[in-house]
N, C-alpha and C. Protein backbone atom coordinates (compact mmCIF):
# COMPACT_ATOMS: atom_id res chain seq x y z
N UNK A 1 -10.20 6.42 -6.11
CA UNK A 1 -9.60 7.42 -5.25
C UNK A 1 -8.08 7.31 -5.36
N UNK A 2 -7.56 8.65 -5.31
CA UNK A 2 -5.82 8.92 -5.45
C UNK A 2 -5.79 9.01 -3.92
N UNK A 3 -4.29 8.21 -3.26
CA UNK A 3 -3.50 8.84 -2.61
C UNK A 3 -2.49 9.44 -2.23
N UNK A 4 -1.63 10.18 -1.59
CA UNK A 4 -0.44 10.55 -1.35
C UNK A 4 0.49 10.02 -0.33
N UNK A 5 1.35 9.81 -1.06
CA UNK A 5 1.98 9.11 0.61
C UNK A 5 2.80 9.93 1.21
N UNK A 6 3.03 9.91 2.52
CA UNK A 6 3.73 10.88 3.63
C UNK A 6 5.15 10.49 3.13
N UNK A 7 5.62 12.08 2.99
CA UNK A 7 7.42 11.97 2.53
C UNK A 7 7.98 11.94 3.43
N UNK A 8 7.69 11.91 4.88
CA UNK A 8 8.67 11.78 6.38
C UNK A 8 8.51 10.24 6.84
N UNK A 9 8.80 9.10 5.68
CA UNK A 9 9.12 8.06 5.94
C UNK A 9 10.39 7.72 5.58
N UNK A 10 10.49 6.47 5.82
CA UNK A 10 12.01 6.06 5.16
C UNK A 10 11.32 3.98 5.00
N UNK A 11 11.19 3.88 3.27
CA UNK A 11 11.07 2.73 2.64
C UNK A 11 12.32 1.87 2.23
N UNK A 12 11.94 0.83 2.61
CA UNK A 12 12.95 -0.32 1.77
C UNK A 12 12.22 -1.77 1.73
N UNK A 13 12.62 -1.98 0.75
CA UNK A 13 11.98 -3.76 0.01
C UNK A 13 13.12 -4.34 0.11
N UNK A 14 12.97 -5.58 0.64
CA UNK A 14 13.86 -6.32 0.67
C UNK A 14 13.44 -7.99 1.54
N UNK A 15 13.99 -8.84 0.17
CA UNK A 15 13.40 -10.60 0.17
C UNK A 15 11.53 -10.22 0.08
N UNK A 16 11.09 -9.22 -0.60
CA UNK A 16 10.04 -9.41 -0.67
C UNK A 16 9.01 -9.01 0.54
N UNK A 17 9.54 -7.94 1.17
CA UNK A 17 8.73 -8.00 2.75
C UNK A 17 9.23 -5.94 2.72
N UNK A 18 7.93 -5.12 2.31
CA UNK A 18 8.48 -3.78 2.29
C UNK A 18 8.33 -3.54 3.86
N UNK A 19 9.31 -2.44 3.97
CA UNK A 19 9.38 -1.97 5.33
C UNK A 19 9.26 -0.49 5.43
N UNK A 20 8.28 -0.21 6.34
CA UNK A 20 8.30 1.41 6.10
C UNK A 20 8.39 2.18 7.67
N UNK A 21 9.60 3.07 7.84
CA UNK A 21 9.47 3.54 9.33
C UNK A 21 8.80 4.59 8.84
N UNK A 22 8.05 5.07 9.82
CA UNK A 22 7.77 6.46 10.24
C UNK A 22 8.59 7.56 10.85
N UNK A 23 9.12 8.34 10.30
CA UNK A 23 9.90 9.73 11.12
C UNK A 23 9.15 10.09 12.24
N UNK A 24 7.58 10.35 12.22
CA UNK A 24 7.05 10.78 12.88
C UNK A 24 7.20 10.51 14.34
N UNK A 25 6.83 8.90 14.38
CA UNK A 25 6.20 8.40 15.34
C UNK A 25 7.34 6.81 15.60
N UNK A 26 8.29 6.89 14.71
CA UNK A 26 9.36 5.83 14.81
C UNK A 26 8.60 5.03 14.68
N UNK A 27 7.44 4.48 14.29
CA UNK A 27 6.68 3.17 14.17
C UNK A 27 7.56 2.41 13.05
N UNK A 28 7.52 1.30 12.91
CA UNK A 28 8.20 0.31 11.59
C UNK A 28 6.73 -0.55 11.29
N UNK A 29 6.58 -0.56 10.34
CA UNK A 29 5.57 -1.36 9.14
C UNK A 29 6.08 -1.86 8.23
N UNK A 30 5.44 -3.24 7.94
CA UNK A 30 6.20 -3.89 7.01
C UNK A 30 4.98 -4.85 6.49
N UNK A 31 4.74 -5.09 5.46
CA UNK A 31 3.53 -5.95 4.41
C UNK A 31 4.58 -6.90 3.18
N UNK A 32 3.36 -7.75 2.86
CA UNK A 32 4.11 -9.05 2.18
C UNK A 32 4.38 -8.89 0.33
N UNK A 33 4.33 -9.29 0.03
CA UNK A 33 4.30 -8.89 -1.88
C UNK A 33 3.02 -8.31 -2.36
N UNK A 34 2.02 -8.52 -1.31
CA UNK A 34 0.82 -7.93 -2.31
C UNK A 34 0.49 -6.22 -2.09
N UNK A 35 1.16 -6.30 -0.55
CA UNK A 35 1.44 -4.94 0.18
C UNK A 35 2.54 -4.23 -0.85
N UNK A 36 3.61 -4.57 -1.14
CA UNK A 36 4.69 -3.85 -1.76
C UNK A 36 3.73 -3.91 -3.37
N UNK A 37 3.29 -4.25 -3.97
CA UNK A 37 2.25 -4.12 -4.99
C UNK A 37 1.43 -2.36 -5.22
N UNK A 38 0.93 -2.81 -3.91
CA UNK A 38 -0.24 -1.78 -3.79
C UNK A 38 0.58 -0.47 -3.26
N UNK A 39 1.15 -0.37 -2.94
CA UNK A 39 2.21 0.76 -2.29
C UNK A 39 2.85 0.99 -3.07
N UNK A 40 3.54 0.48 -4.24
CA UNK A 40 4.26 1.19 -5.52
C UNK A 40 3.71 1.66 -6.20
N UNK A 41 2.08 1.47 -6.60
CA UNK A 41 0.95 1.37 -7.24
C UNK A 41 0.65 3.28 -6.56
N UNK A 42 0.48 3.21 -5.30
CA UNK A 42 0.22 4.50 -4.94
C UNK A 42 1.31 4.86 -4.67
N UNK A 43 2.69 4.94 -5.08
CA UNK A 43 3.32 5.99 -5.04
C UNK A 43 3.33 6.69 -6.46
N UNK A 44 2.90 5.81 -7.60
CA UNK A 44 2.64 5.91 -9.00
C UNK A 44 1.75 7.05 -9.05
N UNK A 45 1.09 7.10 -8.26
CA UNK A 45 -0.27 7.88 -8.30
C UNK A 45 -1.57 6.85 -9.16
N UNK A 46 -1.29 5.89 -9.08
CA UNK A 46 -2.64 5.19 -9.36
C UNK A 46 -3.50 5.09 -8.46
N UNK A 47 -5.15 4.89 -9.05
CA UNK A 47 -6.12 4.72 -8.27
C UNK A 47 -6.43 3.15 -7.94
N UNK A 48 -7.27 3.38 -6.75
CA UNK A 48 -7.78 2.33 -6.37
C UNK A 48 -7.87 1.36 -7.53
N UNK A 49 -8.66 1.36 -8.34
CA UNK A 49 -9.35 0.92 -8.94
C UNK A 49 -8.08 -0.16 -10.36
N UNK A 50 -7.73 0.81 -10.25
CA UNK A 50 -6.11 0.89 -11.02
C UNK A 50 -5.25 -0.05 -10.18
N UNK A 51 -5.27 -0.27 -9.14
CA UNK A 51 -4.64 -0.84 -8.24
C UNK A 51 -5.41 -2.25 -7.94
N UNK A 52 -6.27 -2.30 -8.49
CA UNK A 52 -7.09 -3.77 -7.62
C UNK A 52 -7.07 -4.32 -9.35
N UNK A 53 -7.37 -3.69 -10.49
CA UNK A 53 -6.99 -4.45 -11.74
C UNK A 53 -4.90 -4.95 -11.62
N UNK A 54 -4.83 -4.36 -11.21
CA UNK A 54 -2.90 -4.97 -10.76
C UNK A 54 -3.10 -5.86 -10.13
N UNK A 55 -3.84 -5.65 -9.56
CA UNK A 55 -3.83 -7.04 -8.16
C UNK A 55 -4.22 -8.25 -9.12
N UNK A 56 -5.47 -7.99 -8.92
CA UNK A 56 -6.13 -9.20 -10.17
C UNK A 56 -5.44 -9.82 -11.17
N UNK A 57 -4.90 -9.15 -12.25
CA UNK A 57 -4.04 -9.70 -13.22
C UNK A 57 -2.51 -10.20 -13.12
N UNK A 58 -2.26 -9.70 -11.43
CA UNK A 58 -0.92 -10.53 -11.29
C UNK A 58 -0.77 -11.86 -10.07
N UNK A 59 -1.88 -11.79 -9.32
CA UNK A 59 -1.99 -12.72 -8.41
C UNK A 59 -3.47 -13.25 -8.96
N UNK A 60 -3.44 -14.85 -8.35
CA UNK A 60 -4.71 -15.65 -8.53
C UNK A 60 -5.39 -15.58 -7.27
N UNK A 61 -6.22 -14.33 -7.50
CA UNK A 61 -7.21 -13.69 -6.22
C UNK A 61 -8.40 -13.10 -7.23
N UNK A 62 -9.56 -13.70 -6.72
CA UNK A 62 -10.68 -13.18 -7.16
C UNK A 62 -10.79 -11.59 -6.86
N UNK A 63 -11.75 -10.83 -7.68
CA UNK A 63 -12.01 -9.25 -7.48
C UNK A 63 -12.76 -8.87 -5.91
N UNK A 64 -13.66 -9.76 -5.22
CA UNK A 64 -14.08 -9.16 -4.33
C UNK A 64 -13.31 -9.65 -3.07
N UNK A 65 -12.06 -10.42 -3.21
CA UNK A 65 -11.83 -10.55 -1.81
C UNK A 65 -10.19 -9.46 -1.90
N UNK A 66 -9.72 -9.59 -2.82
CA UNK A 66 -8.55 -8.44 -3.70
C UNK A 66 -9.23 -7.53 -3.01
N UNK A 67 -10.32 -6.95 -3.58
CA UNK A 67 -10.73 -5.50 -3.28
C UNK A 67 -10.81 -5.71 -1.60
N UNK A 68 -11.45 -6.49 -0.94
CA UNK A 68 -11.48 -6.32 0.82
C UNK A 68 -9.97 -5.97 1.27
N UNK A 69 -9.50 -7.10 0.67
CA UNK A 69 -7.72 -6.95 1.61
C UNK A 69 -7.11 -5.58 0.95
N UNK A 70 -7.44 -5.44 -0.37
CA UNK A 70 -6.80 -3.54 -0.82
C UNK A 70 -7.28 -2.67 0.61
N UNK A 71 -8.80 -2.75 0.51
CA UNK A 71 -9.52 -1.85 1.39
C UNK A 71 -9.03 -1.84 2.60
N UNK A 72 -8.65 -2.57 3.23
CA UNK A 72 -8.26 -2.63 4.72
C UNK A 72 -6.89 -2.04 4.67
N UNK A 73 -5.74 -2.83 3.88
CA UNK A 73 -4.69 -2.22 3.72
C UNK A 73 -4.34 -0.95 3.94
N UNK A 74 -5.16 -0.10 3.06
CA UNK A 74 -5.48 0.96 2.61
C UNK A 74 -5.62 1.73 3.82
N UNK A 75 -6.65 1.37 4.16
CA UNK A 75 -6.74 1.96 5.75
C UNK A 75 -6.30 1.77 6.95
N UNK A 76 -5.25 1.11 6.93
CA UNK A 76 -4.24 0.66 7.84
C UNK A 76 -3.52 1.98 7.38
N UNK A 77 -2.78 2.12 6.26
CA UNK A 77 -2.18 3.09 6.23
C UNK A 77 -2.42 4.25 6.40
N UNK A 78 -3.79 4.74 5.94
CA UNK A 78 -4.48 5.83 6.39
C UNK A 78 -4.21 6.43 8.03
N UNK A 79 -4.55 5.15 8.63
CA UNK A 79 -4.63 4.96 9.86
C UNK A 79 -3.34 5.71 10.78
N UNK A 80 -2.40 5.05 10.27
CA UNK A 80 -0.83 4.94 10.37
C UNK A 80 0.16 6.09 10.09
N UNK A 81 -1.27 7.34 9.40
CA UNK A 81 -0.84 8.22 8.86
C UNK A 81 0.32 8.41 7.35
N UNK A 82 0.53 6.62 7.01
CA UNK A 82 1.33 6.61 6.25
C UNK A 82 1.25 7.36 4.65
N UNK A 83 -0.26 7.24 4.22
CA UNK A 83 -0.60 7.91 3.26
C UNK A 83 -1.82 8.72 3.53
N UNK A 84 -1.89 9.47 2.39
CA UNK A 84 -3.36 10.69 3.01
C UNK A 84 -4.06 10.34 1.66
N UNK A 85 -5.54 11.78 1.90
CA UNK A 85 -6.34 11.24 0.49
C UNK A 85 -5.83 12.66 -0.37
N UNK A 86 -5.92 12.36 -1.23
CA UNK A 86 -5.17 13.37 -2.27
C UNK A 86 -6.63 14.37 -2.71
């Protein structure tokens, strides 16, 4: 699955810790290196799937627990309204 991410944010990375406000709702979010991973990954327009082989081949994380913490992530942001499904 593709997503899109909401353009009424405002992103910045920095020491490794991305930060993302919301325009919307002024919320601030912020995730650790594997978060800023997967979030460049979908601004790329890569898929899931596409995104959990990144994971895998750059961190020493097995495929099914990679794929849980993608999945939740994922839907945190969903959640958060930060990205939609394309």
């Amino acid at each position: 699955m593709k997503y899109t991410i909401n353009p009424d944010l405002i992103e910045k990375i920095s020491n490794n810790i991305l930060i993302v406000i919301s325009l919307e709702d002024k919320n601030v979010h912020c995730s650790n290196e594997i978060g800023i991973l997967i979030w460049q990954n979908l601004k790329d327009g890569k898929s899931t799937k596409e995104i959990l082989e990144n994971i895998t081949s750059n961190y020493d994380i097995d495929v099914t627990t990679a794929e849980k913490d993608m999945e939740e992530f994922v839907a945190e942001l969903l959640k958060n309204n930060l990205i939609s499904n394309k």
